[in-house]
Protein backbone atom coordinates (compact mmCIF):
# COMPACT_ATOMS: atom_id res chain seq x y z
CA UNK A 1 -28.74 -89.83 -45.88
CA UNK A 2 -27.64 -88.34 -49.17
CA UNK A 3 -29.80 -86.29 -51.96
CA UNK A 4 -28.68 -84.03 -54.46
CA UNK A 5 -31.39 -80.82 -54.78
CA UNK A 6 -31.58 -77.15 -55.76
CA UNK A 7 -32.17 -74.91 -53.35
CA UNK A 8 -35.24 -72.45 -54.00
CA UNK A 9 -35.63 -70.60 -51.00
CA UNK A 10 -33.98 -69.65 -47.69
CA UNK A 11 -36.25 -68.60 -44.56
CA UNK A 12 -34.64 -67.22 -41.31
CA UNK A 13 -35.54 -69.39 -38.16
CA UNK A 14 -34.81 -68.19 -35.01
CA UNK A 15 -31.55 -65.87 -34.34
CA UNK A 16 -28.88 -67.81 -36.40
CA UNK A 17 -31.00 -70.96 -38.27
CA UNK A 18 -32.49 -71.25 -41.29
CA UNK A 19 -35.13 -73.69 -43.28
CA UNK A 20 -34.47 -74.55 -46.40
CA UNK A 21 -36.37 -75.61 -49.39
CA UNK A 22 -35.02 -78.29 -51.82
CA UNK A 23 -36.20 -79.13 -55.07
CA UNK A 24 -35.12 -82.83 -55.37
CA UNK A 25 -35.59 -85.22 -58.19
CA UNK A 26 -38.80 -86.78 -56.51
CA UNK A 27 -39.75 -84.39 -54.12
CA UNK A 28 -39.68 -80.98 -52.39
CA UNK A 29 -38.13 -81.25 -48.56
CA UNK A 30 -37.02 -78.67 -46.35
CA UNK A 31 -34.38 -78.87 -43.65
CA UNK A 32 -33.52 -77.19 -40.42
CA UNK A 33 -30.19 -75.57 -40.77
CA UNK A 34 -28.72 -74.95 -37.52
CA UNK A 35 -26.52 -71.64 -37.17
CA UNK A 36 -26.49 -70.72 -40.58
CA UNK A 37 -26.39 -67.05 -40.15
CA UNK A 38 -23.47 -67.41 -37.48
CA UNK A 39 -20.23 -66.05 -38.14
CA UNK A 40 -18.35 -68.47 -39.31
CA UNK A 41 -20.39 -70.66 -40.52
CA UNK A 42 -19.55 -73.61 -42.39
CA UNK A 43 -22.40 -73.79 -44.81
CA UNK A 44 -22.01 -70.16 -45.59
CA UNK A 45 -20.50 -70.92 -48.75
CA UNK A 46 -22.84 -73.31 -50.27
CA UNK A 47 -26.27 -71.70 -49.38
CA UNK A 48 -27.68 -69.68 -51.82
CA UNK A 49 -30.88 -70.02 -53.57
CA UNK A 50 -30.49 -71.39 -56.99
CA UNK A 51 -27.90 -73.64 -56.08
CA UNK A 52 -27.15 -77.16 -57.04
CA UNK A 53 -26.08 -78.84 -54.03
CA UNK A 54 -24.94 -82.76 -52.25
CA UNK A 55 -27.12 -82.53 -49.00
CA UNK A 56 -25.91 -85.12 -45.74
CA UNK A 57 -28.87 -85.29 -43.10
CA UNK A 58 -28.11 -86.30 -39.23
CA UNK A 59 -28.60 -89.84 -39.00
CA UNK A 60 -31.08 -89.58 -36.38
CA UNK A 61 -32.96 -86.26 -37.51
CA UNK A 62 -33.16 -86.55 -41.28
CA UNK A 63 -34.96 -82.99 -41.69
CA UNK A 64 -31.76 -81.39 -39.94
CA UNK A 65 -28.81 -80.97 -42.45
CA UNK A 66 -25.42 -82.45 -41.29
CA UNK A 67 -23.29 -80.94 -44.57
CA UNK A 68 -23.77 -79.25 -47.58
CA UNK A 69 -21.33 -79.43 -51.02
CA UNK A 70 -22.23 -76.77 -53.73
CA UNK A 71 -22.03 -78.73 -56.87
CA UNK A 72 -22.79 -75.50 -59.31
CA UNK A 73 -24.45 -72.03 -58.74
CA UNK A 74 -26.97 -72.13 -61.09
CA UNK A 75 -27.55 -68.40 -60.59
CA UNK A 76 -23.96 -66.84 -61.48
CA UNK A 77 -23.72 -69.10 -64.07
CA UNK A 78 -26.96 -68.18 -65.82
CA UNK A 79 -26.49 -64.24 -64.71
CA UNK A 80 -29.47 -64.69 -62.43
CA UNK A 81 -28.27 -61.89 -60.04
């Protein structure tokens, strides 16, 4: 599944994961992202809080995230940090 959201918060789970929270145009949803403090990691780029992003979700587990596409950073552009 595919959702466009904001992301307003990032909270470490585990050693390497993280849980996300998503402002989305109907709802708030968090998802399990799986080894997103591992070096490299291929959402590394894309999660930051205050970020427009295109979320995919597994197929089979829609509350773990597949891939992530930042769309803007709503933070740099606004001089937010």
């Amino acid at each position: 599944m595919k959702f466009t959201g904001i992301i307003y918060k990032i909270t470490p789970y585990k050693e390497k994961d993280a849980i996300i929270n998503i402002i989305r145009e109907d709802n708030i949803s968090s998802l399990l992202v799986n080894r997103a403090f591992a070096q490299p990691s291929k959402h590394q780029d894309a999660l930051h809080p205050i970020s427009l992003c295109e979320f995919t979700t597994n197929e089979k587990n829609t509350k773990s995230l597949k891939d992530v596409k930042l769309l803007t950073n709503i933070s740099k552009t606004h001089n937010l940090t």
